[in-house]
Protein backbone atom coordinates (compact mmCIF):
# COMPACT_ATOMS: atom_id res chain seq x y z
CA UNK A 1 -51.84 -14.92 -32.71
CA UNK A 2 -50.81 -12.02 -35.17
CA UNK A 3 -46.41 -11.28 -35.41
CA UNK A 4 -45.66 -8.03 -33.87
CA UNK A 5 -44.79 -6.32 -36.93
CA UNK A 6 -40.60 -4.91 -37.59
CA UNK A 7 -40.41 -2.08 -37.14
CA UNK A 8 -39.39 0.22 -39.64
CA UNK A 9 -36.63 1.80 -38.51
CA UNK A 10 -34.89 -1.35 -38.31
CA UNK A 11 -34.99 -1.84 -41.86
CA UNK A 12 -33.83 1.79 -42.20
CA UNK A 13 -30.96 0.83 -40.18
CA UNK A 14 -30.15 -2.66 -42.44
CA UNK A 15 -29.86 -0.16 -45.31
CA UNK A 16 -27.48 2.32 -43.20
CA UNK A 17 -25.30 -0.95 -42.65
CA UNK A 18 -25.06 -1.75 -46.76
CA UNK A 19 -24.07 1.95 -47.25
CA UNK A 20 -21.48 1.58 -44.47
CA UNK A 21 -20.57 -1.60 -46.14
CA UNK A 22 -19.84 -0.20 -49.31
CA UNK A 23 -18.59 4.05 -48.58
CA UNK A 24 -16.02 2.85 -45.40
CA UNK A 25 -15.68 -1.21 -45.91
CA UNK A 26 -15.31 -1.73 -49.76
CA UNK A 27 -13.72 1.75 -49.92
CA UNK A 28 -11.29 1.59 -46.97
CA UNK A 29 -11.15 -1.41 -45.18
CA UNK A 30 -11.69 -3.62 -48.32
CA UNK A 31 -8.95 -1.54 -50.69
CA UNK A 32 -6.29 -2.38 -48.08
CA UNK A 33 -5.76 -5.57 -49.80
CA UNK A 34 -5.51 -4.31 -53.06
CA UNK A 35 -3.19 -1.86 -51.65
CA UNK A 36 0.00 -4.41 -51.57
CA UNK A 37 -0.64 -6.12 -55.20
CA UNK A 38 -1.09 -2.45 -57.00
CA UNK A 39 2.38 -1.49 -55.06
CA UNK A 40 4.10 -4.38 -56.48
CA UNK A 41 2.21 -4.50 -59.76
CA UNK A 42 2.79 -1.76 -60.56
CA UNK A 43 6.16 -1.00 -59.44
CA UNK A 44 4.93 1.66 -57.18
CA UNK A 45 7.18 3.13 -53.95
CA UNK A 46 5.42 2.74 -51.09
CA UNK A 47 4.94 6.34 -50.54
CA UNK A 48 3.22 6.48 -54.05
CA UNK A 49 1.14 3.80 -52.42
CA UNK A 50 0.17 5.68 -49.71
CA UNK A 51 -0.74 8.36 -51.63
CA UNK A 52 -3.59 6.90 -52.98
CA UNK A 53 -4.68 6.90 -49.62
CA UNK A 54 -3.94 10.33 -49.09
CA UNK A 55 -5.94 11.57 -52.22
CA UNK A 56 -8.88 9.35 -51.13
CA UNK A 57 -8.84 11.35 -47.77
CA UNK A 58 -8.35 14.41 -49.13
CA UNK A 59 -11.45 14.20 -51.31
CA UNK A 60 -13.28 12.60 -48.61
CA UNK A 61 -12.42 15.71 -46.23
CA UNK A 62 -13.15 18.21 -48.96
CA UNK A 63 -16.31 16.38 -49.50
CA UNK A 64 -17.27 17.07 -45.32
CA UNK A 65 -16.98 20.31 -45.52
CA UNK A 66 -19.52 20.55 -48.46
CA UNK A 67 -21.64 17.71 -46.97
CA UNK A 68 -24.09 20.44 -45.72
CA UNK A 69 -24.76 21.82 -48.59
CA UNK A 70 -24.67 18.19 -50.85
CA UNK A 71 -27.31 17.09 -48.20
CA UNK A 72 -29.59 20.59 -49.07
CA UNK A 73 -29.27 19.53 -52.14
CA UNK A 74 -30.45 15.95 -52.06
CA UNK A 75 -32.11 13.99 -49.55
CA UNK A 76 -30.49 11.61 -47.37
CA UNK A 77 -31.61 9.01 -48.95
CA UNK A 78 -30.67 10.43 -52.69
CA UNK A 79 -27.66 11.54 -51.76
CA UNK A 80 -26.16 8.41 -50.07
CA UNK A 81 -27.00 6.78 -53.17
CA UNK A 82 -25.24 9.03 -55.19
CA UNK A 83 -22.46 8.40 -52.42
CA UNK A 84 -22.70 4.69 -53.18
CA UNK A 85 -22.64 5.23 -56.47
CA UNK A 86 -19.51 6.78 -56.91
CA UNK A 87 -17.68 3.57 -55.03
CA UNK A 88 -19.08 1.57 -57.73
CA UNK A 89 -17.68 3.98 -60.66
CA UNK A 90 -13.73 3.88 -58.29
CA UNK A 91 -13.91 0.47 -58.65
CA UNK A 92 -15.12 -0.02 -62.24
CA UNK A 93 -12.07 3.16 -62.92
CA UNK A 94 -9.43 0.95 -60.57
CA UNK A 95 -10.05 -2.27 -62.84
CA UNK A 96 -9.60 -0.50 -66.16
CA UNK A 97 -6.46 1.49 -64.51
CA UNK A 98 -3.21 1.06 -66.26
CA UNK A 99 -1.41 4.64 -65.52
CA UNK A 100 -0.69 6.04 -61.91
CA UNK A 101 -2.91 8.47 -63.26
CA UNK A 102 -6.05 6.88 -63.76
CA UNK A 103 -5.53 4.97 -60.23
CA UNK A 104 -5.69 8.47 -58.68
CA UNK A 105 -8.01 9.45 -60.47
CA UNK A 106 -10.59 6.29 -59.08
CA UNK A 107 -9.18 7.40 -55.42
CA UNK A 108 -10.30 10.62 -55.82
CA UNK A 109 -13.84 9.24 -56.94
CA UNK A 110 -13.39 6.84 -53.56
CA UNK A 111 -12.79 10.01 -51.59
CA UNK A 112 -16.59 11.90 -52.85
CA UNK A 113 -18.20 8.17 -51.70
CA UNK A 114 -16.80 8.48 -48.22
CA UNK A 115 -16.79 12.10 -47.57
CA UNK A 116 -20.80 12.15 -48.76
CA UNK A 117 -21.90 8.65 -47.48
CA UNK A 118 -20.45 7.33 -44.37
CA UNK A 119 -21.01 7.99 -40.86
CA UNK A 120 -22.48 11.84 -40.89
CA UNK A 121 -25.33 10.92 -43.04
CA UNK A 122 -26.09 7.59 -41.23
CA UNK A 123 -25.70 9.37 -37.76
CA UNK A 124 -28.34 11.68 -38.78
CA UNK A 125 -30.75 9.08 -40.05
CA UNK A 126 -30.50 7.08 -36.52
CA UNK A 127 -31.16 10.44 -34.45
CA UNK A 128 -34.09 10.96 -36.57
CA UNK A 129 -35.09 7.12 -36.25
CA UNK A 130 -33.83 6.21 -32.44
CA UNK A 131 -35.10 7.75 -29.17
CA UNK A 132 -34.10 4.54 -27.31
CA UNK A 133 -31.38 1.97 -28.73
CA UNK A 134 -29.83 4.72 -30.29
CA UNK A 135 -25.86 3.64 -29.70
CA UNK A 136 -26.92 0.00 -30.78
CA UNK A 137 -28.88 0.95 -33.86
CA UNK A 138 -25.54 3.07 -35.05
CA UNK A 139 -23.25 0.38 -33.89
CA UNK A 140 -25.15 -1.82 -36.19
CA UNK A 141 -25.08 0.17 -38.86
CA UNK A 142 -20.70 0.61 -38.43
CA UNK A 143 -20.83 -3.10 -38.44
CA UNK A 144 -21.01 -2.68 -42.36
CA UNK A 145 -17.51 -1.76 -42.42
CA UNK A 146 -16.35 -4.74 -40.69
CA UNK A 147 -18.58 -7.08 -42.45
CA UNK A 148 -17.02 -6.00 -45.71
CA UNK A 149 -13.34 -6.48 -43.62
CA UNK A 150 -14.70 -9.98 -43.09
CA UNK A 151 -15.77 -11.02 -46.46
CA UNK A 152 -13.65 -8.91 -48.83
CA UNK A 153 -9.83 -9.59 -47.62
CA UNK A 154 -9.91 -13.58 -48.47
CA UNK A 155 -12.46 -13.11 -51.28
CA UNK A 156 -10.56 -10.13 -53.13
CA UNK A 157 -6.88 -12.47 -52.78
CA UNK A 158 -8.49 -15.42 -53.78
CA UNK A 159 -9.83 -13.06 -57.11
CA UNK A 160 -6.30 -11.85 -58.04
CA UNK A 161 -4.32 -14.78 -57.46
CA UNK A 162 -6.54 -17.10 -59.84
CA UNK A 163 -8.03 -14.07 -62.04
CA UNK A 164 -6.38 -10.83 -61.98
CA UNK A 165 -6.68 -7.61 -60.23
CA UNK A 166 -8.43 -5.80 -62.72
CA UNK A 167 -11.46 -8.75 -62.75
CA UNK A 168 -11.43 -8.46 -59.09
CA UNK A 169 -11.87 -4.71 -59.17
CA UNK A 170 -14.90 -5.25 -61.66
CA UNK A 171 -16.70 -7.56 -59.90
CA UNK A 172 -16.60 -5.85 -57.27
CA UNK A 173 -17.86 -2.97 -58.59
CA UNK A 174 -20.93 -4.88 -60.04
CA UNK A 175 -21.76 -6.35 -56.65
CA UNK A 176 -21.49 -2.33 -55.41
CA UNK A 177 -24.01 -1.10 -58.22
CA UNK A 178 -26.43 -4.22 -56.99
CA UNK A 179 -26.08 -3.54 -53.21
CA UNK A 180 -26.66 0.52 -54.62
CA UNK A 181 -30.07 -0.15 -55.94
CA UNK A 182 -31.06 -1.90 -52.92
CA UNK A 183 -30.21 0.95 -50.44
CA UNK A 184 -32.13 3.10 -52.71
CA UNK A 185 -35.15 1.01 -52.35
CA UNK A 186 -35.44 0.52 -48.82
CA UNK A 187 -33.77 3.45 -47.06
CA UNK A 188 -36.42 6.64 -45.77
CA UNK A 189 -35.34 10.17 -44.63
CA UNK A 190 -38.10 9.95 -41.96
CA UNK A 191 -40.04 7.77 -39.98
CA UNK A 192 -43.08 10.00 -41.14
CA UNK A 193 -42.76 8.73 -44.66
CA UNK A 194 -44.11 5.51 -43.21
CA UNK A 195 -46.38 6.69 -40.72
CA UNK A 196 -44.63 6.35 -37.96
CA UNK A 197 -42.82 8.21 -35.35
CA UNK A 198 -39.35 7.75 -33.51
CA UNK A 199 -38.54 4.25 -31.86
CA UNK A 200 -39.17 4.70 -28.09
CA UNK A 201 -41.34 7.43 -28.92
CA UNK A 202 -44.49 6.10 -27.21
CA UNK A 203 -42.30 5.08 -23.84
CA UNK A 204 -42.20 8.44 -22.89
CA UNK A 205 -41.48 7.82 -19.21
CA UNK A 206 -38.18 6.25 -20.01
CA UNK A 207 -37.24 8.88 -22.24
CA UNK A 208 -37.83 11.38 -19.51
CA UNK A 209 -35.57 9.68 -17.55
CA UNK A 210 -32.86 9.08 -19.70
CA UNK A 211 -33.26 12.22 -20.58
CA UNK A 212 -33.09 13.58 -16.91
CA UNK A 213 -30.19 11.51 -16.38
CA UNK A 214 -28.41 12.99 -18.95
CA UNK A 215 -29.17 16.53 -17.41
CA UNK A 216 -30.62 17.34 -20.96
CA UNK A 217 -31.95 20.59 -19.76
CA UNK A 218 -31.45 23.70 -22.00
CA UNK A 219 -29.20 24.33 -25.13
CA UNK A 220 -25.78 24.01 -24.54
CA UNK A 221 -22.68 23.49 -27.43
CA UNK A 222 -19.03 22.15 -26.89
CA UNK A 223 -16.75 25.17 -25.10
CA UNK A 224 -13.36 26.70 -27.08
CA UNK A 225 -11.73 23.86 -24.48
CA UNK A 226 -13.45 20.87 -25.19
CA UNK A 227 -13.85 21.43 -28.89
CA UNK A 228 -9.59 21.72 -28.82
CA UNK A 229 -9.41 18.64 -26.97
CA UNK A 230 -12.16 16.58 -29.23
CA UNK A 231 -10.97 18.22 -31.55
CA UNK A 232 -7.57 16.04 -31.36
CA UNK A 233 -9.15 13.01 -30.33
CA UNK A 234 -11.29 13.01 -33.76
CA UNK A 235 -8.18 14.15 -35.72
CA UNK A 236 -6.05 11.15 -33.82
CA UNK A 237 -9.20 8.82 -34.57
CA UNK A 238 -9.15 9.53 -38.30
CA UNK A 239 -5.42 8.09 -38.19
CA UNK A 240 -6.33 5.13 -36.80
CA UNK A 241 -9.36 3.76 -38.77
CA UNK A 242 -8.44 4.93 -41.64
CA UNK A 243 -5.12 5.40 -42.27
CA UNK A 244 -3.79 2.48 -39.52
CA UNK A 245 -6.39 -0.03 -40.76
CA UNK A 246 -5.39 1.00 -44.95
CA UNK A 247 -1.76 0.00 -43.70
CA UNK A 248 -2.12 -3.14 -41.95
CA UNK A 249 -1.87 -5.36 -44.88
CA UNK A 250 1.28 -3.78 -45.71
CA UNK A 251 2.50 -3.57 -42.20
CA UNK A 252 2.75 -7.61 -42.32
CA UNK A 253 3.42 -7.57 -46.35
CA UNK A 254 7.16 -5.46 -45.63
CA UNK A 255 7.72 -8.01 -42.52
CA UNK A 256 7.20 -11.18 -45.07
CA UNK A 257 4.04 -12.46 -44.58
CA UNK A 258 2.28 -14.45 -47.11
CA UNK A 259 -0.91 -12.72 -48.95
CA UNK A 260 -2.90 -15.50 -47.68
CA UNK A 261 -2.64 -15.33 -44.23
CA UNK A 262 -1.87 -11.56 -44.63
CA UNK A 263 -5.85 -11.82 -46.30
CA UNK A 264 -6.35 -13.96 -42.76
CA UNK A 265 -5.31 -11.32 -40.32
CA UNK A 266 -7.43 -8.58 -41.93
CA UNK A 267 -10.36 -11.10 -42.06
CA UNK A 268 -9.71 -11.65 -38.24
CA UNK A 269 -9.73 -7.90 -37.67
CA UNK A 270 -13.19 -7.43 -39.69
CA UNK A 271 -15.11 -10.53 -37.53
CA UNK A 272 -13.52 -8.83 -34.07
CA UNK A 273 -14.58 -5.05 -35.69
CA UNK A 274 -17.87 -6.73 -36.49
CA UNK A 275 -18.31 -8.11 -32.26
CA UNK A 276 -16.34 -5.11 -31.33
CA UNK A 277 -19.14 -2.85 -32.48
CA UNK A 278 -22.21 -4.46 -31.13
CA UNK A 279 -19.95 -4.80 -27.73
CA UNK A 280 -19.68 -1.50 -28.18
CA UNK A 281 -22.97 -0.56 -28.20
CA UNK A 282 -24.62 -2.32 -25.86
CA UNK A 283 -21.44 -1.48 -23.51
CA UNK A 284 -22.32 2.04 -24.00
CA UNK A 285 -25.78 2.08 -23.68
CA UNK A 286 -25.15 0.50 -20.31
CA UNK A 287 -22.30 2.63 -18.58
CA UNK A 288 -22.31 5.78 -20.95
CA UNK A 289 -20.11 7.09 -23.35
CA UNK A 290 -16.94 8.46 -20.92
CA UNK A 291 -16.31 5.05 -19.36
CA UNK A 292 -16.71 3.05 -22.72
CA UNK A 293 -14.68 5.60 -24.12
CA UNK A 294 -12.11 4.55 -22.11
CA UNK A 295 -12.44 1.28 -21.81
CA UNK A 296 -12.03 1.03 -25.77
CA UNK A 297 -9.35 4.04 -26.54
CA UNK A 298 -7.22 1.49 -23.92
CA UNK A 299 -8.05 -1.70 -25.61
CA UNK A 300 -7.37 0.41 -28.95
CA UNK A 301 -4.00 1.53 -27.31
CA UNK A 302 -3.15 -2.16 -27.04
CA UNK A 303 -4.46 -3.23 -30.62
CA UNK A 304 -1.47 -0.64 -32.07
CA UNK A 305 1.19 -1.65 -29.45
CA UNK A 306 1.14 -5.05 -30.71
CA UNK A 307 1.34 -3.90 -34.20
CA UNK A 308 4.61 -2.84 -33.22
CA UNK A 309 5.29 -6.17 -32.70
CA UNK A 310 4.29 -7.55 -36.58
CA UNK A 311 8.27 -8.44 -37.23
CA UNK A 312 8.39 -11.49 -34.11
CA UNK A 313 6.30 -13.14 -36.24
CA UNK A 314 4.73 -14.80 -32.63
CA UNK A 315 1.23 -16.44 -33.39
CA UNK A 316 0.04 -15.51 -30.10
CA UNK A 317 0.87 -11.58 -30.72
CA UNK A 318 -1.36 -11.77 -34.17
CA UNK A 319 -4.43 -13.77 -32.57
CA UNK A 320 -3.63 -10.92 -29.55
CA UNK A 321 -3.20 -8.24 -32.12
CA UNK A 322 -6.19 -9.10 -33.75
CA UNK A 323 -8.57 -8.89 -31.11
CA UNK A 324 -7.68 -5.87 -29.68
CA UNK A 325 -7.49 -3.98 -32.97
CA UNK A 326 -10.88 -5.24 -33.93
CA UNK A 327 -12.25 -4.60 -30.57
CA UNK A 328 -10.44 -1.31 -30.09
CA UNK A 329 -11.29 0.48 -33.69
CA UNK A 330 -15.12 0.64 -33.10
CA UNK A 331 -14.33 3.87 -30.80
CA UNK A 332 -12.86 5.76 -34.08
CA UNK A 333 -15.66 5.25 -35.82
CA UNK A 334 -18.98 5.58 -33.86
CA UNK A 335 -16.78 7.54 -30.64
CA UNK A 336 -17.72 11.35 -32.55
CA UNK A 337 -21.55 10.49 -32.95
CA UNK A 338 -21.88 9.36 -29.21
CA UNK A 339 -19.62 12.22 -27.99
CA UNK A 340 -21.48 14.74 -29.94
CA UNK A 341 -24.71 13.13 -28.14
CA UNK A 342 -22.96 13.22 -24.65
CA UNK A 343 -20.82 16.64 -24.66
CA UNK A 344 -24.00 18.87 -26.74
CA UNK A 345 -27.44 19.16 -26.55
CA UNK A 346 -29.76 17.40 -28.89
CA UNK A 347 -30.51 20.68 -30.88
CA UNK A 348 -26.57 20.89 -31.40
CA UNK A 349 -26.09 16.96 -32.11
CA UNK A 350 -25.98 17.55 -36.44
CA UNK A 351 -23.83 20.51 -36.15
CA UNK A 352 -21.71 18.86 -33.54
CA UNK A 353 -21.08 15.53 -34.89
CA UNK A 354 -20.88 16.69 -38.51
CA UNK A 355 -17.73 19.01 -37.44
CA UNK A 356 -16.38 15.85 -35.43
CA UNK A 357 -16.72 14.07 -38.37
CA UNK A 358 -14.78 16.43 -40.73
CA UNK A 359 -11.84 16.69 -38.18
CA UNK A 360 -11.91 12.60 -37.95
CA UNK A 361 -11.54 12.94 -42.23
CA UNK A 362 -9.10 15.66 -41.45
CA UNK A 363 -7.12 13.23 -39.27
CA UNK A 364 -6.89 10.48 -42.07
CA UNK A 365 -5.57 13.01 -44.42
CA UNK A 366 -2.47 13.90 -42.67
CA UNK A 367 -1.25 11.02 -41.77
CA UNK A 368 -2.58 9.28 -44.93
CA UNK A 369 1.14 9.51 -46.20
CA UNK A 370 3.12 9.77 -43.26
CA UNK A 371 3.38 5.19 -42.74
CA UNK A 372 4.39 5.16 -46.45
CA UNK A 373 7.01 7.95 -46.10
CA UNK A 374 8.77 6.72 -42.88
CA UNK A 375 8.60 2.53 -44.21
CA UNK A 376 10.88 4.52 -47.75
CA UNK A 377 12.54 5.47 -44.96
CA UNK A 378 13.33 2.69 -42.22
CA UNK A 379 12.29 0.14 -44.86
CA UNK A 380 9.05 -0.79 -41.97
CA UNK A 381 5.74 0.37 -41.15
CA UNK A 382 6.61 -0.47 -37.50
CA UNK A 383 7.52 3.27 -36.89
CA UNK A 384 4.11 4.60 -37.88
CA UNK A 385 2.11 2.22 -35.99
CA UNK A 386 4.66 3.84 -32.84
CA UNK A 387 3.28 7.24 -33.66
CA UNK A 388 -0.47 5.89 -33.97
CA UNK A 389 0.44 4.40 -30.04
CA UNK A 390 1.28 7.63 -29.28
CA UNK A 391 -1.79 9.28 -30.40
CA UNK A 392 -4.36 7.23 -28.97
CA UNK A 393 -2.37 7.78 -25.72
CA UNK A 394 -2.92 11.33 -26.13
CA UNK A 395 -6.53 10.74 -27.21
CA UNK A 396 -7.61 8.52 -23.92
CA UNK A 397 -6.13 11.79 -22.07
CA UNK A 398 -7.55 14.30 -23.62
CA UNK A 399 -11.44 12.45 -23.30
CA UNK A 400 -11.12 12.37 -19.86
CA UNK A 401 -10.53 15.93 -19.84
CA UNK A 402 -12.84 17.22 -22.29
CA UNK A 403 -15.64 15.10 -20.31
CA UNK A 404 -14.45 15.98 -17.00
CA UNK A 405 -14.67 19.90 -18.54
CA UNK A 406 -18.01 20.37 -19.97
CA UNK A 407 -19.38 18.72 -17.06
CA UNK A 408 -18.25 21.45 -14.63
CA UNK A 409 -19.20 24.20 -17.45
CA UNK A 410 -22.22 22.70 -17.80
CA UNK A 411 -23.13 22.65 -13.89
């Protein structure tokens, strides 16, 4: 009996999860580690720290608002490449870095990686991919970032303690080029460049019912209302998965931790982002995008409360603070492509989650600084991870209302 053949769009996906893996995990999630040993290296204040964070975000937000144009420009696949590309040349720039200079100089070059190759270009290849399975296929793909949480943290200490930091960043940057060249070869734009259409295309009777279900009748756009209130959620989103995540090693470096199990904790974070995401996904494709919205903002909520926590030093708070972080930060990342599905029609889904997207990058960049500025100041990142409890407060709120909104504007 003849295998049911893959298909395609699976593969597609695979290749959206090494892009994710190397523009958000390698570049964000993965630098967090290097974040402490260039501080101390270095001789750096921690608000010089931070502000290769800042710079990073700042190019990567920049980079958003061009990303139309970039993408007119270049195909998806092309231009994710290109995006891929550039972490390699950050990295090869980081190892070879010797001034404060040059190290901004390789965040910048981080920042046009991100801004061009993360989630807006991989949303749109999913849409165009994914009738059904949609949330799960993205979720997969935002696994990437946590897979690189998972294997970078332990594998990048273990690098600098018996090599250097400079070795570590090159090495990395050779595995990026690899992984590059891979991506290249196996991602498509479209499923018609195979000969094929959209998964769950032939199942038309479900898709007219989800479809139905989803009252998907018309063209419709977010209101002045609900674009304020997403608006902030996004912007509070983009503090916490970048900017909250880029601090964490730091968070439990100021409070005394050893790099090792400092390496451990953002391991731990990456394996629960990793199940968080898939949990995520099916969660949502189950119940919908308002209550797993909730449910995760809350579990995200607790994540950063504990954080607050970091100077007990309590091994149940970290294995608690772990999960729920881990669990929690899959809503920052994939929450503005399944929002943009559920608040806007599908004709306005690009437009939609694009802008999303750019006020999530927008979000990173202010408060990229703001956890090195107040630890200079109170001599902790405690306070910071105070104000990112605060704003995911306000975001839970504000998603209620912004759902609870367009569905009466809508009717």
């Amino acid at each position: 009996m003849p295998h049911k053949k893959i298909y395609y769009g699976w593969i597609v996906c695979i290749a959206s999860t090494m892009l994710i893996f190397i523009t958000m995990g390698t570049i964000s999630n993965g630098f967090s580690v290097y974040l402490p040993y260039i501080i101390n290296q270095n001789g750096f204040t921690y608000s010089q720290g931070s502000f290769l964070v800042t710079l990073r975000c700042l190019v990567a937000f920049i980079s958003m608002l061009l990303i139309g144009y970039y993408y007119k420009i270049f195909s998806i696949r092309t231009g994710a490449s290109i995006a891929a590309l550039c972490a390699g040349l950050a990295f090869f720039i980081y190892s070879i870095s010797d001034t404060y200079v040059l190290f901004c100089l390789a965040a910048a070059i981080s920042g046009i990686s991100y801004g061009f190759g993360s989630m807006i270009p991989v949303s749109i290849l999913m849409n165009r991919w994914f009738i059904q399975r949609k949330t799960l296929a993205l979720s997969i793909c935002a696994t990437g970032s946590g897979i690189a949480t998972i294997v970078l943290p332990s594998l990048t200490t273990l690098m600098i303690e018996y090599l250097s930091i400079s070795r570590a960043f090159l090495i990395e940057a050779g595995f990026i080029f690899a992984m590059t060249a891979i991506i290249f070869i196996f991602l498509r734009n479209f499923p018609e460049e195979k000969r094929l259409k959209p998964y769950g295309y032939e199942n038309t009777e479900v898709v007219e019912s989800e479809v139905e279900e989803k009252h998907v009748t018309g063209s419709w756009t977010l209101s002045k209302r609900v674009w304020i209130l997403m608006g902030f959620v996004s912007l509070f989103m983009g503090a916490q998965a970048n900017t909250g995540f880029s601090h964490l090693a730091v968070l439990y470096d100021a409070e005394g931790f050893d790099s090792m199990i400092v390496s451990y904790i953002i391991t731990g974070v990456g394996v629960m982002i990793v199940v968080g995401k898939l949990i995520y996904g099916e969660v949502t494709d189950i119940i919908g995008g308002y209550r797993s919205s909730i449910l995760f903002c809350f579990i995200l909520l607790l994540g950063n409360t504990l954080c607050c926590l970091a100077f007990l030093d309590n091994t149940v708070i970290i294995i608690l603070n772990v999960l729920f972080l881990g669990i929690g930060y899959p809503i920052a990342t994939i929450g503005p492509s399944v929002w943009a599905s559920d608040l806007a029609s599908p004709d306005h889904f690009s437009t939609v989650v694009k802008r999303l997207q750019i006020i999530y990058a927008a979000g990173a960049l202010i408060f990229a600084s703001i956890p090195g500025m107040l630890a200079d100041v109170f001599g902790t990142f405690i306070p910071a991870y105070i104000l990112f409890s605060a704003c995911i407060a306000v975001a839970l709120l504000f998603i209620q209302l912004a759902y609870r909104t367009q569905a009466r504007e809508i009717e």
